[in-house]
N, C-alpha and C. Protein backbone atom coordinates (compact mmCIF):
# COMPACT_ATOMS: atom_id res chain seq x y z
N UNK A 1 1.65 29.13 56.92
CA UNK A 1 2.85 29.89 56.64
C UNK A 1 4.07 29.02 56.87
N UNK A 2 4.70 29.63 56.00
CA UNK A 2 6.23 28.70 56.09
C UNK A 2 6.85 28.80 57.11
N UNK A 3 7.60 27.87 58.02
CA UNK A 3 8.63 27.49 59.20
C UNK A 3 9.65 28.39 58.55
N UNK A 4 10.26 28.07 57.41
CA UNK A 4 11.50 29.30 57.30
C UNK A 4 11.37 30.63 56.92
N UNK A 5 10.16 31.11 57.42
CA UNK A 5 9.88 32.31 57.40
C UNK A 5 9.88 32.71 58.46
N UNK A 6 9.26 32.12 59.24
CA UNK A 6 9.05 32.43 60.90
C UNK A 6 10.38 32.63 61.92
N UNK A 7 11.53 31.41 61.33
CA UNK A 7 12.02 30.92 61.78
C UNK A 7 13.37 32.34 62.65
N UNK A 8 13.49 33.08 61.39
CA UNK A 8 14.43 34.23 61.38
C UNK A 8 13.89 35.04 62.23
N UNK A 9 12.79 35.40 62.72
CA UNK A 9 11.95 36.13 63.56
C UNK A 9 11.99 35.84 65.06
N UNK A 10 12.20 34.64 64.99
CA UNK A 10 12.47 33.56 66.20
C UNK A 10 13.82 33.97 67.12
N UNK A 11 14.93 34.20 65.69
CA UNK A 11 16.62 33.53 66.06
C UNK A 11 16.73 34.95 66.49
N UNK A 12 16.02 35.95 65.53
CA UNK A 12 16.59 37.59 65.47
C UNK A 12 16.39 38.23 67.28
N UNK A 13 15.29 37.71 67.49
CA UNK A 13 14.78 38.31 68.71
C UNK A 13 15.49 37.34 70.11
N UNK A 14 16.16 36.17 69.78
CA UNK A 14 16.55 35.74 71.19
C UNK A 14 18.02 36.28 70.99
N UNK A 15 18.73 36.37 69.77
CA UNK A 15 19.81 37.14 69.76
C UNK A 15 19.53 38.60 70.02
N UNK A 16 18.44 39.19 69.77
CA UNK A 16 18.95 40.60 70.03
C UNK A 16 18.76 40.59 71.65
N UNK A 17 17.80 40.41 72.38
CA UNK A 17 18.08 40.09 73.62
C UNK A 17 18.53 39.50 74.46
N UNK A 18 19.28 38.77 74.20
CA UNK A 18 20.30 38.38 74.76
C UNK A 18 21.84 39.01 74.62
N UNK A 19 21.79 39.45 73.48
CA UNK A 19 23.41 40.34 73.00
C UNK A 19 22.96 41.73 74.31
N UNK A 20 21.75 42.31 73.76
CA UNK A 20 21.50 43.93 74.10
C UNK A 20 21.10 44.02 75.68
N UNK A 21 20.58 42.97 76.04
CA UNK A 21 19.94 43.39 77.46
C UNK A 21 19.89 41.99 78.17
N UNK A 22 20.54 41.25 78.01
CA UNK A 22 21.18 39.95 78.91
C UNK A 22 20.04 38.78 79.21
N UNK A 23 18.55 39.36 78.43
CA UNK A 23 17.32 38.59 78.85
C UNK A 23 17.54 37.29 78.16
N UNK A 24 16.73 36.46 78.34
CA UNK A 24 16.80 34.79 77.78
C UNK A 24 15.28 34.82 78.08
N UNK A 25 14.88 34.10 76.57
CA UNK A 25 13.35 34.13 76.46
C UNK A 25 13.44 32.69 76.26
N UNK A 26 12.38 31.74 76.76
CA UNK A 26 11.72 30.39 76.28
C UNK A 26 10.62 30.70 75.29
N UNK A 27 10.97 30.11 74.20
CA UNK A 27 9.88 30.13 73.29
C UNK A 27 8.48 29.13 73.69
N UNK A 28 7.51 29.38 73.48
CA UNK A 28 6.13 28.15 73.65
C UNK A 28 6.06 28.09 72.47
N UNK A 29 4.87 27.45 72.08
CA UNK A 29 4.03 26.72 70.75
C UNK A 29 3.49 27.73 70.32
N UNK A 30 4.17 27.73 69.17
CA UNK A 30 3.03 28.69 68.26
C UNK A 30 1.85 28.65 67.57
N UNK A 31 0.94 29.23 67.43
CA UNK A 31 -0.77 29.25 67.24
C UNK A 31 -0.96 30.13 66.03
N UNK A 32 -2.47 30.31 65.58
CA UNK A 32 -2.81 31.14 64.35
C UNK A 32 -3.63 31.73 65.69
N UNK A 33 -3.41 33.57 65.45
CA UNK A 33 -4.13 34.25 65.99
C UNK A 33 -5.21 35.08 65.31
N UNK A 34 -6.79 35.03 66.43
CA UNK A 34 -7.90 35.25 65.35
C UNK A 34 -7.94 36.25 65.91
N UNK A 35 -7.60 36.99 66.65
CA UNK A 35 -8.42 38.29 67.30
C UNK A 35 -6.92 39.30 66.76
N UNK A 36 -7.21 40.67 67.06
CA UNK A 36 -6.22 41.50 67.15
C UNK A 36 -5.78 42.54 68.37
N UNK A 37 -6.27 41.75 69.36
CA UNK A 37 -5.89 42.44 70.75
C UNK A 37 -4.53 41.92 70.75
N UNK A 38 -3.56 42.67 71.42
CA UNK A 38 -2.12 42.18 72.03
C UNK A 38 -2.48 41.58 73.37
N UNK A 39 -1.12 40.62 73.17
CA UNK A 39 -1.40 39.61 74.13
C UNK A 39 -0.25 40.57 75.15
N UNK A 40 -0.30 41.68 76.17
CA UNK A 40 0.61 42.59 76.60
C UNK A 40 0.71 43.73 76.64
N UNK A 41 1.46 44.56 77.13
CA UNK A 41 0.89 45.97 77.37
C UNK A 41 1.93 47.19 76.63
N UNK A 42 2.80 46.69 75.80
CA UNK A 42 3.61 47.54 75.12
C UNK A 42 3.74 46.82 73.59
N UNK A 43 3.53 47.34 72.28
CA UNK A 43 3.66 46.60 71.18
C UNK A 43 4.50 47.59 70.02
N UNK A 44 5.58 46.76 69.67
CA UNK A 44 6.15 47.63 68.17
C UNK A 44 5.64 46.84 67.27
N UNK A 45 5.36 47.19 65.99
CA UNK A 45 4.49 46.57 64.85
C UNK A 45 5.54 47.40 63.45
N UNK A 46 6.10 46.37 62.31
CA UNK A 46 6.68 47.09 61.31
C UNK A 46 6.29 46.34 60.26
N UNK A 47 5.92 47.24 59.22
CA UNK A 47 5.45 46.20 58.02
C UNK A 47 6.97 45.99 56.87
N UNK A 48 6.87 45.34 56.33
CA UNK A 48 7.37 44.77 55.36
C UNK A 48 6.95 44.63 53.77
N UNK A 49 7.64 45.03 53.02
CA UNK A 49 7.19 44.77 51.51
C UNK A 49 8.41 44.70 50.78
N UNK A 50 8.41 43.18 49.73
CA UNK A 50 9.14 43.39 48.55
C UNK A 50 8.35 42.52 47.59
N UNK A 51 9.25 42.13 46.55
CA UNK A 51 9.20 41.60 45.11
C UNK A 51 8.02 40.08 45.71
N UNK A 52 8.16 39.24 46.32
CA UNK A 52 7.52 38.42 46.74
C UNK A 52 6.50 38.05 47.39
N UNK A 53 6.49 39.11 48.21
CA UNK A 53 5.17 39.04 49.47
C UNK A 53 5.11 40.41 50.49
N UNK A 54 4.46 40.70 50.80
CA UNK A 54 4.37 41.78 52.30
C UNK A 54 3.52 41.16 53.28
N UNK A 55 3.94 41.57 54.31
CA UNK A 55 3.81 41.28 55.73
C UNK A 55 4.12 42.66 56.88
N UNK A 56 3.92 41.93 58.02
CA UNK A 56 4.43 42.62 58.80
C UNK A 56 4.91 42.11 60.28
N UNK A 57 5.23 42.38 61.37
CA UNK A 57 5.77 41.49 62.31
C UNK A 57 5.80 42.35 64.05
N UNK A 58 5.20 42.03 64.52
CA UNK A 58 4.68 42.68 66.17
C UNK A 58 5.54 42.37 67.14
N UNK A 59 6.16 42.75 68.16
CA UNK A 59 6.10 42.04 69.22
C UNK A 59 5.78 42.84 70.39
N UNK A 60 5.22 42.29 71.45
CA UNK A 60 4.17 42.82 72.13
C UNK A 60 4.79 41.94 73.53
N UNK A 61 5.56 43.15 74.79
CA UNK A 61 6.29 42.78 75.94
C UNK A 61 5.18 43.35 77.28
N UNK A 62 4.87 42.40 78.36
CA UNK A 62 4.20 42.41 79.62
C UNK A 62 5.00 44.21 79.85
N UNK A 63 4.39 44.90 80.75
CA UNK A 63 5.26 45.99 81.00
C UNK A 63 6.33 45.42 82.39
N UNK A 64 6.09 44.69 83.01
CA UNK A 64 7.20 43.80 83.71
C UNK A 64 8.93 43.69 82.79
N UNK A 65 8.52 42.86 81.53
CA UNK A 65 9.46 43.00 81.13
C UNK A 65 10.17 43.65 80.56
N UNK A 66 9.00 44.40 80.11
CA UNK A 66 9.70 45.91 79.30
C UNK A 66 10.40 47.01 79.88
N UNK A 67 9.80 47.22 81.04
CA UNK A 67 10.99 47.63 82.11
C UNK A 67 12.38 46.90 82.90
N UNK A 68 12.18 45.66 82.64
CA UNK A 68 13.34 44.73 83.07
C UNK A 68 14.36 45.05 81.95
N UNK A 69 14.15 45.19 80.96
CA UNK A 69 14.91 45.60 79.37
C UNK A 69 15.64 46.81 79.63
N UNK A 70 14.58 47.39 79.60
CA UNK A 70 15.31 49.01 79.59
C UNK A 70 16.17 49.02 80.87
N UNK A 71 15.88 48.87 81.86
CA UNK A 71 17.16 48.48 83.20
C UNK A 71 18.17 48.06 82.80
N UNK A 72 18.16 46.65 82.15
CA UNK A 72 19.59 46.21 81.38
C UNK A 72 20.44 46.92 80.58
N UNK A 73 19.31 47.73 79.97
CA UNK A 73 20.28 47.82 78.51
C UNK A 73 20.40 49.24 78.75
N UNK A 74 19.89 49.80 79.88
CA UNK A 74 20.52 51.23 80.03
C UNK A 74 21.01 52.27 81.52
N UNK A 75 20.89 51.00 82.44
CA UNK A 75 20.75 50.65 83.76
C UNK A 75 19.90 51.53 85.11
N UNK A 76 18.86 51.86 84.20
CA UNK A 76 17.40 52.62 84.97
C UNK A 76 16.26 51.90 84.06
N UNK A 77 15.57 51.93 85.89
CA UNK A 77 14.02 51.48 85.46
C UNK A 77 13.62 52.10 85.67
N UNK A 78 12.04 52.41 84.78
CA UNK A 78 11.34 53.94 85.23
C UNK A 78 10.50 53.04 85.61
N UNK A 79 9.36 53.75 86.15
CA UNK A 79 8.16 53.14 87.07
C UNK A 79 6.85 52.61 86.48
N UNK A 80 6.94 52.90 85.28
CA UNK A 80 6.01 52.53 83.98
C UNK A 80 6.68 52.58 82.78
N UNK A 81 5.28 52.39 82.01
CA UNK A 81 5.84 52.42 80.45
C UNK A 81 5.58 53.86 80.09
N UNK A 82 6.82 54.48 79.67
CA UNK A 82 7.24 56.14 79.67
C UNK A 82 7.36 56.21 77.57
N UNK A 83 7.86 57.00 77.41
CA UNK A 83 8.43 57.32 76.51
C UNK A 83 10.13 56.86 75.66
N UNK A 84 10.56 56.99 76.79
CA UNK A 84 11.90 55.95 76.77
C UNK A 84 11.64 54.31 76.40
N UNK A 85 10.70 54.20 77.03
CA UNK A 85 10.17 52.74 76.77
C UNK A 85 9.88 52.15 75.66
N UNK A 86 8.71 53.27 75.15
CA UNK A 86 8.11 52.62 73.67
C UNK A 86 9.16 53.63 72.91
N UNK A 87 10.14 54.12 73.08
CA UNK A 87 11.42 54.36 72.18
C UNK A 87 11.88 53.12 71.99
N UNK A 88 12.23 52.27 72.96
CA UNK A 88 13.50 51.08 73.05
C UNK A 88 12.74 50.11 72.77
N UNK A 89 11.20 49.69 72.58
CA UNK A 89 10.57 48.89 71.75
C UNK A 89 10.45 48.95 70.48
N UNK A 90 10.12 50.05 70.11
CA UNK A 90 10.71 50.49 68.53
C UNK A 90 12.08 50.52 68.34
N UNK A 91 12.80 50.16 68.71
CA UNK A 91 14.32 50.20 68.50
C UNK A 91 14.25 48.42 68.19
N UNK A 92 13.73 47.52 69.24
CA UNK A 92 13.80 46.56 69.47
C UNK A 92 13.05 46.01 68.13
N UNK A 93 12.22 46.62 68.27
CA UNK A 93 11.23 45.89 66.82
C UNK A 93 12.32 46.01 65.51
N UNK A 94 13.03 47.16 65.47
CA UNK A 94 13.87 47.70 63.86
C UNK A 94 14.69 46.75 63.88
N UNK A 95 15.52 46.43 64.93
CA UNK A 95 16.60 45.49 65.21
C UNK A 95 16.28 43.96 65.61
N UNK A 96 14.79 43.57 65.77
CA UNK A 96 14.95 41.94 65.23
C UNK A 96 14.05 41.63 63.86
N UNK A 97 13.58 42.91 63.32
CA UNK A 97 13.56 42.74 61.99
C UNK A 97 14.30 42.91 60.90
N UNK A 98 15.40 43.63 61.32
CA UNK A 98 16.47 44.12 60.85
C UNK A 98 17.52 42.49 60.25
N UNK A 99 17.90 41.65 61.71
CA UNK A 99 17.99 40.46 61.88
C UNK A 99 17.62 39.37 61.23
N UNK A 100 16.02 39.47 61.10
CA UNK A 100 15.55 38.72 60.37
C UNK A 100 15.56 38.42 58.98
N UNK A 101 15.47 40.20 58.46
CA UNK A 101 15.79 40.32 56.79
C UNK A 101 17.26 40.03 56.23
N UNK A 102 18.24 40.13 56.79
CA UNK A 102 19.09 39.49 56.96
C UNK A 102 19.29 38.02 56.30
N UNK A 103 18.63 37.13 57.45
CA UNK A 103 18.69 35.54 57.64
C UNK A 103 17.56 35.24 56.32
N UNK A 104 16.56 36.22 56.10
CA UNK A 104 16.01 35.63 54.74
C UNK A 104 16.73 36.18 53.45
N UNK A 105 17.40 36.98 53.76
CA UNK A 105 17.94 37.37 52.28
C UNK A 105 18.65 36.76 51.71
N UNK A 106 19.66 36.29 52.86
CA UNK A 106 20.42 34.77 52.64
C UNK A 106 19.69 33.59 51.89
N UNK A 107 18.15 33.33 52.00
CA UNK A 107 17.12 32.79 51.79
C UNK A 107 17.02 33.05 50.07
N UNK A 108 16.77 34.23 49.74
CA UNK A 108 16.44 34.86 48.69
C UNK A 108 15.38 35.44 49.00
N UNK A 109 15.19 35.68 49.87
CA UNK A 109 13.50 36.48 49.68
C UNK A 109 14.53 37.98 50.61
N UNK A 110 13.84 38.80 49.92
CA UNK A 110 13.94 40.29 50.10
C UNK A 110 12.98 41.40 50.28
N UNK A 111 13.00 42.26 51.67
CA UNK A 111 12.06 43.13 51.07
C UNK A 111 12.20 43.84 51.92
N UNK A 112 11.92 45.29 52.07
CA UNK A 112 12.11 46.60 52.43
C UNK A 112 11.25 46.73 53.69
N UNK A 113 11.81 47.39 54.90
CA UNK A 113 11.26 47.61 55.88
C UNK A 113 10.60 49.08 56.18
N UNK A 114 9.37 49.55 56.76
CA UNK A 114 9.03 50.43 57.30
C UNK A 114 9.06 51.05 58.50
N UNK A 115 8.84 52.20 58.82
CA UNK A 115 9.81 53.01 60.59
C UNK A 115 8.46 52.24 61.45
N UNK A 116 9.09 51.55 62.42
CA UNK A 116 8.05 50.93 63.42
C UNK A 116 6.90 51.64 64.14
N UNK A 117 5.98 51.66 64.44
CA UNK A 117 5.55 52.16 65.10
C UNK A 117 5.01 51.64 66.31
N UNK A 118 4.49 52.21 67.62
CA UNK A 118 4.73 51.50 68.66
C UNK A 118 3.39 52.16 69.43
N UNK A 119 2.67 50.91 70.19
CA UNK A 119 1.76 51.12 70.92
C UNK A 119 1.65 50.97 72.19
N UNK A 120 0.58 51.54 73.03
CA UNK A 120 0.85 50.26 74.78
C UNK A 120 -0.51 50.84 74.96
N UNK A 121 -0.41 50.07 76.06
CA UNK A 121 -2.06 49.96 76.97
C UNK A 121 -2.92 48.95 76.81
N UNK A 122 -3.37 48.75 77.87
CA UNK A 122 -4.00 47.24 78.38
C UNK A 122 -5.10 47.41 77.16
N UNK A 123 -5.10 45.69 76.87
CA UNK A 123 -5.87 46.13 75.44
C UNK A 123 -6.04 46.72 74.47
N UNK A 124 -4.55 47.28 74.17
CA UNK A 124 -4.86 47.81 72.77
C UNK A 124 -4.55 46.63 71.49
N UNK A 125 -4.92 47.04 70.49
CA UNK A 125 -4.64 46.35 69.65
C UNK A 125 -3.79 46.57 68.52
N UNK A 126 -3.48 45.40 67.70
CA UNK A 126 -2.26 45.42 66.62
C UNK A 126 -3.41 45.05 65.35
N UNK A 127 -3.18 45.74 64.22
CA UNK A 127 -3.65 45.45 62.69
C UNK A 127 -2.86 45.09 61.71
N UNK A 128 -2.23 44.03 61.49
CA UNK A 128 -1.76 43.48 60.19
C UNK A 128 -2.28 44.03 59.55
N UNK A 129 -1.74 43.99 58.38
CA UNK A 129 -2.19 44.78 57.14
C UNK A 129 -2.38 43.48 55.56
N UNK A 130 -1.37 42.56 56.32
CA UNK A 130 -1.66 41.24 55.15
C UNK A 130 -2.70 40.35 55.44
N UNK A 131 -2.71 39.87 54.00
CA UNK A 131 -4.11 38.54 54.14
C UNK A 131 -3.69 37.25 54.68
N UNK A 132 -2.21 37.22 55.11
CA UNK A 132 -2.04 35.83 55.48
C UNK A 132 -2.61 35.77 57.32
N UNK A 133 -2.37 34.17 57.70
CA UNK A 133 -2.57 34.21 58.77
C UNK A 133 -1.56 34.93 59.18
N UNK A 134 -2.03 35.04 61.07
CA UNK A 134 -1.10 35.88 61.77
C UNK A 134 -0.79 34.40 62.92
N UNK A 135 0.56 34.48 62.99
CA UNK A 135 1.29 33.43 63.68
C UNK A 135 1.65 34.04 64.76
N UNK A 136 1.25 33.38 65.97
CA UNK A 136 1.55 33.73 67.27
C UNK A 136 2.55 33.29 68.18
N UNK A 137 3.83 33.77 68.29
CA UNK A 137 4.66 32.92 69.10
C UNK A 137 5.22 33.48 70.47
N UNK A 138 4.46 32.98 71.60
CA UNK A 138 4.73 32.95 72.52
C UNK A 138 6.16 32.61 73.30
N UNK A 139 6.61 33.76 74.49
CA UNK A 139 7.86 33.58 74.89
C UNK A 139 7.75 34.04 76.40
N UNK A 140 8.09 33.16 77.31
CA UNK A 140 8.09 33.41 78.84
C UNK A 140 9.84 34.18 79.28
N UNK A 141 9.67 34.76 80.04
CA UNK A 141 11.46 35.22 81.02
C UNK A 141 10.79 34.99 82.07
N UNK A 142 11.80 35.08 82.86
CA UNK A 142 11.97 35.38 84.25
C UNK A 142 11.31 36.91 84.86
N UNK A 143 11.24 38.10 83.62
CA UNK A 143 11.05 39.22 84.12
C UNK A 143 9.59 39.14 83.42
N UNK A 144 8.41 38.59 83.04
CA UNK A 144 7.41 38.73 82.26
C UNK A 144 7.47 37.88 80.76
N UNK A 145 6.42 38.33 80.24
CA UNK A 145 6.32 37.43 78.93
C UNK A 145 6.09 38.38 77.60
N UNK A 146 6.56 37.71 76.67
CA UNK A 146 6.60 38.33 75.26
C UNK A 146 6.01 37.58 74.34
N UNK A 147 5.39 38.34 73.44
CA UNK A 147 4.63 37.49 71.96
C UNK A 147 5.12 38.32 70.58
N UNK A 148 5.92 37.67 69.67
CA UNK A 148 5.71 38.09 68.47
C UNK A 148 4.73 37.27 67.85
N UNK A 149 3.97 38.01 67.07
CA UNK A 149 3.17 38.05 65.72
C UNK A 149 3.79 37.98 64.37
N UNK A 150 3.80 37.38 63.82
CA UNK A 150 4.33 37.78 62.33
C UNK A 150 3.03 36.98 61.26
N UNK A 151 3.14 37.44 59.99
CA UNK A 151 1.81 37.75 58.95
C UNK A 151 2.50 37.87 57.68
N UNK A 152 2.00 37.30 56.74
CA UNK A 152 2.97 37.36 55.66
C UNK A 152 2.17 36.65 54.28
N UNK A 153 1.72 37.90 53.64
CA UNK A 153 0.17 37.94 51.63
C UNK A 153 0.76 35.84 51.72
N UNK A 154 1.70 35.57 51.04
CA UNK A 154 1.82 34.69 50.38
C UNK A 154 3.51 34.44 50.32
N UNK A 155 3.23 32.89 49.98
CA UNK A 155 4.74 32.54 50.18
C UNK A 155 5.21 30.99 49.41
C-alpha cells in the first residue's frame, strides 16, 4: 500500500489528539497485519468508499488511554470503558478520518465515509472489509498505547 495513503491517517490522528485532548503519541514501525484481533481493548472501525478504491481504517486505544482521553477532553475519568467512552472513540475515529479525507482529497482521491462503529473487550476483533493488506501502525503515550489499522481494494 501506498505511503501517501497512510500517511493522512498518521497526521489526522496526532493532530486530532493533540488539538482535542493534549495527548502526544510516538508513532513505531509499521507492519502488515495477519490476524484480526485488536491489538487493545477499545476499537472504532469506519469504512470508506469512492470512485477509486474502498477501504476502511481502525483505531484501537489500551483502556489506560482511553480513559486518559476522555479526562482531557472532558475533565472526568470513569473507572472503565463505559458508554461515554466508546461514544468519544467513535467521535475520535469520524474526526481522524474526517482529517484524513481531507489531506487526500487535496491528493485527488475521494471517497465517502460511513457512521463508525465501535467495539471493546479484551480480544475482540476488527474485520476489514477490503482485499488489500491491513497496515498496522503502532503508537506509544505516556497514558497507554494505540494502533491504527488502515486497508485499502487497490491503489
Amino acid at each position: 500500500m501506498n505511503v501517501e495513503f497512510i500517511n493522512p491517517f498518521l497526521s489526522s490522528l496526532l493532530n486530532v489528539l493533540s488539538t482535542m485532548a493534549h495527548t502526544e503519541l510516538k508513532p513505531g514501525k509499521p507492519k502488515i497485519k495477519k490476524d484480526e484481533v485488536a491489538c487493545g481493548d477499545v476499537s472504532g472501525l469506519i469504512g470508506m468508499v469512492g470512485p477509486q478504491t474502498k477501504g476502511s481504517f481502525s483505531i484501537t486505544f489500551d483502556e489506560s488511554l482511553a480513559l486518559t482521553i476522555m479526562e482531557r477532553m472532558l475533565g472526568e475519568r470513569p473507572d472503565s470503558i463505559n458508554e461515554e467512552v466508546t461514544d468519544m472513540v467513535g467521535e475520535i475515529t469520524n474526526m481522524v478520518t474526517g482529517g484524513a479525507k481531507n489531506l487526500l482529497g487535496e491528493k485527488g482521491y475521494d471517497f465517502d465515509m460511513a457512521t463508525p462503529i465501535v467495539v471493546s473487550g479484551k480480544g475482540h476483533t476488527i474485520t476489514h472489509k477490503s482485499e488489500g493488506a491491513k497496515i498496522l501502525m503502532p503508537f506509544t503515550s505516556d497514558a497507554g498505547n494505540a494502533n491504527i489499522e488502515v486497508s485499502f481494494d487497490k491503489l
